[in-house]
C-alpha atoms as a PDB file:
ATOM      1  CA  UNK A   1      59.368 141.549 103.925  1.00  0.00           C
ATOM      2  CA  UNK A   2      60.247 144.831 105.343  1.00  0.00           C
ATOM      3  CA  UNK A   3      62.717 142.951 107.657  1.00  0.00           C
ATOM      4  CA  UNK A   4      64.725 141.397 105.062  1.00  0.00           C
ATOM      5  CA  UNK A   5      64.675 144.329 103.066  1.00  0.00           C
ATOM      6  CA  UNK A   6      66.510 146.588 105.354  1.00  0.00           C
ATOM      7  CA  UNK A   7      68.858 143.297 106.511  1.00  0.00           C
ATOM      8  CA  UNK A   8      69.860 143.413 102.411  1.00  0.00           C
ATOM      9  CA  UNK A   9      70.188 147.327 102.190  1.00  0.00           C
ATOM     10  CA  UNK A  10      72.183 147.423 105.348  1.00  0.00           C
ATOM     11  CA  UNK A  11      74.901 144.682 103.992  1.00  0.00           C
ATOM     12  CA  UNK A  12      74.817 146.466 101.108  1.00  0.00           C
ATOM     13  CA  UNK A  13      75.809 150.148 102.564  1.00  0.00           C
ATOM     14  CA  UNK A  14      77.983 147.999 105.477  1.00  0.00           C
ATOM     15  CA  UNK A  15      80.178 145.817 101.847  1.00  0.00           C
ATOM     16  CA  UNK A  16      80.204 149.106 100.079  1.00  0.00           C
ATOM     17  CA  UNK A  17      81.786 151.125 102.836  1.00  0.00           C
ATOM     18  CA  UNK A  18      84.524 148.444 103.064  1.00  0.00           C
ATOM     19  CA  UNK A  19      85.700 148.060  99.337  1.00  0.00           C
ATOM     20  CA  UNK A  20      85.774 152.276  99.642  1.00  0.00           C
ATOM     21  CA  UNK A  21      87.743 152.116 102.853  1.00  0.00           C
ATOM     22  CA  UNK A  22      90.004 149.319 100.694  1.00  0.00           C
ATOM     23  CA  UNK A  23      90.350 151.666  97.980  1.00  0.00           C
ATOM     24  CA  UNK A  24      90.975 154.424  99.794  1.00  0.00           C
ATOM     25  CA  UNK A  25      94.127 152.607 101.695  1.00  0.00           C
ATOM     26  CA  UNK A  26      95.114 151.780  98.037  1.00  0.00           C
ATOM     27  CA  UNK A  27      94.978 154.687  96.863  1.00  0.00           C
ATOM     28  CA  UNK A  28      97.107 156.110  99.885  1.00  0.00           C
ATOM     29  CA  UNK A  29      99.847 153.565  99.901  1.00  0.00           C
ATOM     30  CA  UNK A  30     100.572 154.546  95.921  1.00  0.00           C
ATOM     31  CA  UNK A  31     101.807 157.943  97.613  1.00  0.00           C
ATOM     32  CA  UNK A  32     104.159 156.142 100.229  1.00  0.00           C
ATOM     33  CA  UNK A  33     107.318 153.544  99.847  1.00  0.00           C
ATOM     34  CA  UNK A  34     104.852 150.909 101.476  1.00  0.00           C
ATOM     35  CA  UNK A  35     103.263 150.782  97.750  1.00  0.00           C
ATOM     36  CA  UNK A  36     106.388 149.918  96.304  1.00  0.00           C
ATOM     37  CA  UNK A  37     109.615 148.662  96.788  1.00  0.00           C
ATOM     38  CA  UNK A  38     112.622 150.345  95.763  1.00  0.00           C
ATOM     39  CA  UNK A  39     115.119 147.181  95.613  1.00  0.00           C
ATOM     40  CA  UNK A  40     112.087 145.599  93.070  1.00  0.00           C
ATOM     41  CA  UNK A  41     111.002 148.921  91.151  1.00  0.00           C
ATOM     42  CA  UNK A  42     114.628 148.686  89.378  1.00  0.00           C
ATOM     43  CA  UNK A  43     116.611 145.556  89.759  1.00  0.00           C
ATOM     44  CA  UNK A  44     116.280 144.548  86.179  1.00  0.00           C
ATOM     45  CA  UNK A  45     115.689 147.076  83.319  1.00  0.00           C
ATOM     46  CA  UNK A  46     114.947 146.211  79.796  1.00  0.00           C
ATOM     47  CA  UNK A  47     117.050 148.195  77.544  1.00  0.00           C
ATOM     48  CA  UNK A  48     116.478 147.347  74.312  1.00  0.00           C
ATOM     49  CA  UNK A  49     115.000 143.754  72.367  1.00  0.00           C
ATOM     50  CA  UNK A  50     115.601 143.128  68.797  1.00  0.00           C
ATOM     51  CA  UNK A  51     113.514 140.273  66.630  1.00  0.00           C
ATOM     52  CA  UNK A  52     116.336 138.355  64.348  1.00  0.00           C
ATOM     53  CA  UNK A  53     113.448 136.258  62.890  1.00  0.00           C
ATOM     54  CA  UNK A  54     109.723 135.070  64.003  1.00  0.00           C
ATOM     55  CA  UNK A  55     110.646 133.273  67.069  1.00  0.00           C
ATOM     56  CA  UNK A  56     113.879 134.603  68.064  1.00  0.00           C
ATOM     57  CA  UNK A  57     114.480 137.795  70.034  1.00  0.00           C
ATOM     58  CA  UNK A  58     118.194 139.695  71.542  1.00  0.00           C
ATOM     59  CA  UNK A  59     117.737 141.464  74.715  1.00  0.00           C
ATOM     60  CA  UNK A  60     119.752 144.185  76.341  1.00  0.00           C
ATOM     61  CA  UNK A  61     118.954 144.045  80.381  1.00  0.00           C
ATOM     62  CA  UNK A  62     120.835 145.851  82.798  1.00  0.00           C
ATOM     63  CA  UNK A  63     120.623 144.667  86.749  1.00  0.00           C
ATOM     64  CA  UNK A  64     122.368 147.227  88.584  1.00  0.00           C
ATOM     65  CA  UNK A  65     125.304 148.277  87.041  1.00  0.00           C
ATOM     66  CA  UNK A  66     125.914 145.372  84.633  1.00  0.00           C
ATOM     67  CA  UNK A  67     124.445 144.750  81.202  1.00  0.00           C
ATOM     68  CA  UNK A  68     123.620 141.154  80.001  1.00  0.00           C
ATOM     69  CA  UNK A  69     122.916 140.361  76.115  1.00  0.00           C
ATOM     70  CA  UNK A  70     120.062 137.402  75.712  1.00  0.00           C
ATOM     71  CA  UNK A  71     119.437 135.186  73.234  1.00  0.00           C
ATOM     72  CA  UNK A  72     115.314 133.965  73.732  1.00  0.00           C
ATOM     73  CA  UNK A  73     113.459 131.916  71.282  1.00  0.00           C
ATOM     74  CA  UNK A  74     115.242 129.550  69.887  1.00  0.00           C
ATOM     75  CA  UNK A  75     115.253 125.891  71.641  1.00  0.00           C
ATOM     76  CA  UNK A  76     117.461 127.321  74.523  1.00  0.00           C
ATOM     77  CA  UNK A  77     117.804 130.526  75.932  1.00  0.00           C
ATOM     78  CA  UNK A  78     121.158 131.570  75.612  1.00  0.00           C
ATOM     79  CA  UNK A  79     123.721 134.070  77.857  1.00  0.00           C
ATOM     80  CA  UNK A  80     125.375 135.638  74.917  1.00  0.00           C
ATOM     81  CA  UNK A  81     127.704 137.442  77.649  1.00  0.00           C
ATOM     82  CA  UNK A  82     128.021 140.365  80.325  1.00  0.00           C
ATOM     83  CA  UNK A  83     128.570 143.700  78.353  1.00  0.00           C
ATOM     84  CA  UNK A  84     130.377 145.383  81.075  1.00  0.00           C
ATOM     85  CA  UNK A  85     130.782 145.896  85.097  1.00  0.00           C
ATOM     86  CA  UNK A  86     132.440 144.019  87.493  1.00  0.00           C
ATOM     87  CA  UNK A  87     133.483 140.289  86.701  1.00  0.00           C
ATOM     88  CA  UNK A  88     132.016 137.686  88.366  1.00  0.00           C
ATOM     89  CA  UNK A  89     134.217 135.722  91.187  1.00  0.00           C
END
């Protein structure tokens, strides 16, 4: 009995000194670029959505330095066209 319970407290102490080493590399990476990505923290931005009825919705989304206009919602999702930037070969 006195066996087992120092096998259970010692996994115990040994799993929650892991998931606090794990959090603690987390927690450190949040600080550094390794956390996060600069080409995916801002390749697509949403501007601006407007709701023309219940199911259908206009989107403003810039990637880089264009600006699309989307139509969702509807049966088909729809490229309403590029708002500005360079034109597409």
């Amino acid at each position: 009995m006195h066996d087992s319970l120092t096998m259970l407290l010692t996994s115990a102490a040994a799993l929650a000194g892991i998931v606090g080493v794990i959090l603690l590399i987390g927690r450190a990476l949040r600080h550094t670029s390794l956390g996060k990505p600069k080409s995916a923290a801002s390749l697509l931005i949403l501007k601006d959505t407007i709701a023309l009825d219940a199911r259908r919705r206009l989107h403003l989304i810039q990637h880089e330095d264009r600006t699309v206009l989307l139509l969702t919602g509807g049966e088909t999702d729809v490229v309403v066209g590029w708002l500005d930037g360079p034109k597409p070969p």
